[in-house]
Each structure stands twice: as structure tokens, then as C-alpha cells.
C-alpha atoms as a PDB file:
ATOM      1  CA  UNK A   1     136.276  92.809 132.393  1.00  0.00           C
ATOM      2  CA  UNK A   2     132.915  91.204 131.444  1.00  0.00           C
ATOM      3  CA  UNK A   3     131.398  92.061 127.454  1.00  0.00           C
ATOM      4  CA  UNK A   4     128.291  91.565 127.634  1.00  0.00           C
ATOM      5  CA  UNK A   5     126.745  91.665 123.780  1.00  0.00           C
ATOM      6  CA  UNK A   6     122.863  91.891 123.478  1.00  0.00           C
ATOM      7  CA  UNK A   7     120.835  91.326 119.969  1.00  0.00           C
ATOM      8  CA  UNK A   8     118.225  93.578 120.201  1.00  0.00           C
ATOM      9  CA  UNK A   9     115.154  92.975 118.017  1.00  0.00           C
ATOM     10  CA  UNK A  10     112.956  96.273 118.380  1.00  0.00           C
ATOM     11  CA  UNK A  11     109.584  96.583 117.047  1.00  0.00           C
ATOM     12  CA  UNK A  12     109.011  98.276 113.774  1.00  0.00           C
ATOM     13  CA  UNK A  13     107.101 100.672 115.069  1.00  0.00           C
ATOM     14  CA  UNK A  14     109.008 101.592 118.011  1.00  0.00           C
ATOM     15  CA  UNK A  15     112.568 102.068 116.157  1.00  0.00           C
ATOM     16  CA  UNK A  16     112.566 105.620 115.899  1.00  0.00           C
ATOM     17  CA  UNK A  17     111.469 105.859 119.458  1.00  0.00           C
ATOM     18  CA  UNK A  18     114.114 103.454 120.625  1.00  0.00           C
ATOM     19  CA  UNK A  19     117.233 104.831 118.738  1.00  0.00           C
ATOM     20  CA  UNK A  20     115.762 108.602 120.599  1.00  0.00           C
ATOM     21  CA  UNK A  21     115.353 107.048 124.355  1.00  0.00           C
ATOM     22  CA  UNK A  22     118.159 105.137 124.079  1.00  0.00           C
ATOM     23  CA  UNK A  23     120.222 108.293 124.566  1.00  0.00           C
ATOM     24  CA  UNK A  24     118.679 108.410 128.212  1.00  0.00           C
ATOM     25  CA  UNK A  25     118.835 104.571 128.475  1.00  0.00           C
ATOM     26  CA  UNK A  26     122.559 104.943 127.716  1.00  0.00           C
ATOM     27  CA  UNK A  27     122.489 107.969 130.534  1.00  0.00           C
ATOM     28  CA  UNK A  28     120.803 104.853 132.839  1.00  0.00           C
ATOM     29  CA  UNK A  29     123.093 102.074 132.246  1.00  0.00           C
ATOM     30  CA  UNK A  30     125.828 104.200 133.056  1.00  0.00           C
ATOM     31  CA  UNK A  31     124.721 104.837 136.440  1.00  0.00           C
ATOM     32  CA  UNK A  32     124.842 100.903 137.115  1.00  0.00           C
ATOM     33  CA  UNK A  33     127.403 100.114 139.721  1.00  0.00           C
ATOM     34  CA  UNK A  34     130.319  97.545 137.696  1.00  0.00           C
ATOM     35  CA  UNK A  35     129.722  99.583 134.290  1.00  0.00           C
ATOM     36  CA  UNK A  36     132.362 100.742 132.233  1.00  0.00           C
ATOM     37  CA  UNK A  37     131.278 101.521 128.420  1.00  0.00           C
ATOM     38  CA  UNK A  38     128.494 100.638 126.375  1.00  0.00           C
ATOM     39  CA  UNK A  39     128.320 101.124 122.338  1.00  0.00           C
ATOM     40  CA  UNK A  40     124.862 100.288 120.104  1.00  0.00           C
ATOM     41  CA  UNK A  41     125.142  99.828 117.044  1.00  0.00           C
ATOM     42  CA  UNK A  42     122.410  98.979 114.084  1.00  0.00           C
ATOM     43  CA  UNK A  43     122.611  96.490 112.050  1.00  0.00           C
ATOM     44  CA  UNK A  44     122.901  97.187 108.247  1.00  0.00           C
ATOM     45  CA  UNK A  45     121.465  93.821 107.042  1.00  0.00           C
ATOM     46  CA  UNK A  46     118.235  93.100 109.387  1.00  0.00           C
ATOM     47  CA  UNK A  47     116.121  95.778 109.856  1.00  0.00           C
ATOM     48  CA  UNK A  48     115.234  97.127 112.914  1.00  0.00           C
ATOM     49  CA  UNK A  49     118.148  95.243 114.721  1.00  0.00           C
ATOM     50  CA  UNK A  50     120.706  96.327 116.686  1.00  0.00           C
ATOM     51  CA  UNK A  51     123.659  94.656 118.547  1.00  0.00           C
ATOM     52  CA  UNK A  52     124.546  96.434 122.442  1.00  0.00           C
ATOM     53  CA  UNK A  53     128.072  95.937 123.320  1.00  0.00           C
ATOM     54  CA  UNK A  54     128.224  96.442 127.517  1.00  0.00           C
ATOM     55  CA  UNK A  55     131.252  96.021 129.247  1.00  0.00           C
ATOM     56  CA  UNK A  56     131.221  95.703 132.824  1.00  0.00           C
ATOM     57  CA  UNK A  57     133.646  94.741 136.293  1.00  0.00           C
ATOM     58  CA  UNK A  58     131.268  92.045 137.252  1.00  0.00           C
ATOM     59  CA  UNK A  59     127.892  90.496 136.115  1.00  0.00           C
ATOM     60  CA  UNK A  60     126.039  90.446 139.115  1.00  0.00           C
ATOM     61  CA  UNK A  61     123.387  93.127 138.287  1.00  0.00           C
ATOM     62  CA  UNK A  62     123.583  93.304 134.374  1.00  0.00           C
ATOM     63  CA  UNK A  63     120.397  91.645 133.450  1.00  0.00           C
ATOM     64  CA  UNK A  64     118.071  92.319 136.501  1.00  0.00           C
ATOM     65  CA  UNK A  65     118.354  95.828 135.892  1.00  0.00           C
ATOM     66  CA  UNK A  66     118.917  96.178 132.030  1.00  0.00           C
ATOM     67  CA  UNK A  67     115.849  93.333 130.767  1.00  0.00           C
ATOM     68  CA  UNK A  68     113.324  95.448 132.403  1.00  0.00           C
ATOM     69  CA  UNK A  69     114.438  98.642 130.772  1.00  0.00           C
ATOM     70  CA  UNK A  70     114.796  97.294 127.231  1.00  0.00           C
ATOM     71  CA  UNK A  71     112.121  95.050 127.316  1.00  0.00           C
ATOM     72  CA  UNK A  72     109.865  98.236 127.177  1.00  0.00           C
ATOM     73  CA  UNK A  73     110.439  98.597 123.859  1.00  0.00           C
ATOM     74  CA  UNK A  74     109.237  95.172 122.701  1.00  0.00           C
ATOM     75  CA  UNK A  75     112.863  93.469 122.878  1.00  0.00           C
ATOM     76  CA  UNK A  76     113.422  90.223 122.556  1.00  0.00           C
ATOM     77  CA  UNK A  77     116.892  87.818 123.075  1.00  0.00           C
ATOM     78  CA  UNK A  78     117.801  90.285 126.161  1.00  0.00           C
ATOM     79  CA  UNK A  79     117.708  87.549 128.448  1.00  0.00           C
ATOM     80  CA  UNK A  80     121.435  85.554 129.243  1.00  0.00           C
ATOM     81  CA  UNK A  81     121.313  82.105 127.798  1.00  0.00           C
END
């Protein structure tokens, strides 16, 4: 098994709208061949942050797919380092 763990800085104006889409984004990552479970959580000390928890069989399509679909919503740190 692979965690994958993903800070995600979200524009102030585009929380609300992120925590709603993210129930379809959730519905998307799913789908992903190699997923297994995903939990987001918010973080209680920096506003407007949020830490994605993705575990998955094997890495190879992870961040192709799932940077282009968060980075709609102004993400940043999404990227593997």
C-alpha cells in the first residue's frame, strides 16, 4: 500500500466551493484504477487548509490525474516532491 498525503492550500474564496465539489472529486478519485480510500480533513489551526490522506496499490497514475483536478481550485503543494 502507497499513502499518499497532500497539503492542500485552497483559496479563500473558493473554500466553501471546494469542501461542496470535493464530494464529487472524492466520487472521481475513487474511480482511479490502484485506489483504495481517501479521507480530507481541515485543518483547525491554518485556515483554509486541509490535509488529503490517499491510499493507493501503486503510484503510477496518482498525480497525473489528481494535480489537474485539484489544481482547479487554486491548490498549491499538490505536486510530489
Amino acid at each position: 500500500m502507497i499513502l499518499k498525503v497532500a497539503i492542500l492550500n485552497v483559496k479563500p474564496e473558493k473554500a466553501s466551493t471546494f469542501e461542496r465539489d470535493f464530494q464529487t472529486t472524492g466520487q472521481y478519485i475513487s474511480s482511479i484504477e490502484g485506489y483504495i480510500r481517501h479521507t480530507l480533513n481541515k485543518c483547525t489551526e491554518v485556515t483554509n487548509q486541509y490535509i488529503l490522506l490517499v491510499e493507493w496499490t501503486t503510484v503510477e497514475v496518482v498525480y497525473s490525474e489528481l494535480s489537474e483536478l485539484l489544481l482547479g481550485f487554486g491548490l498549491r503543494g499538490c505536486k510530489p516532491r
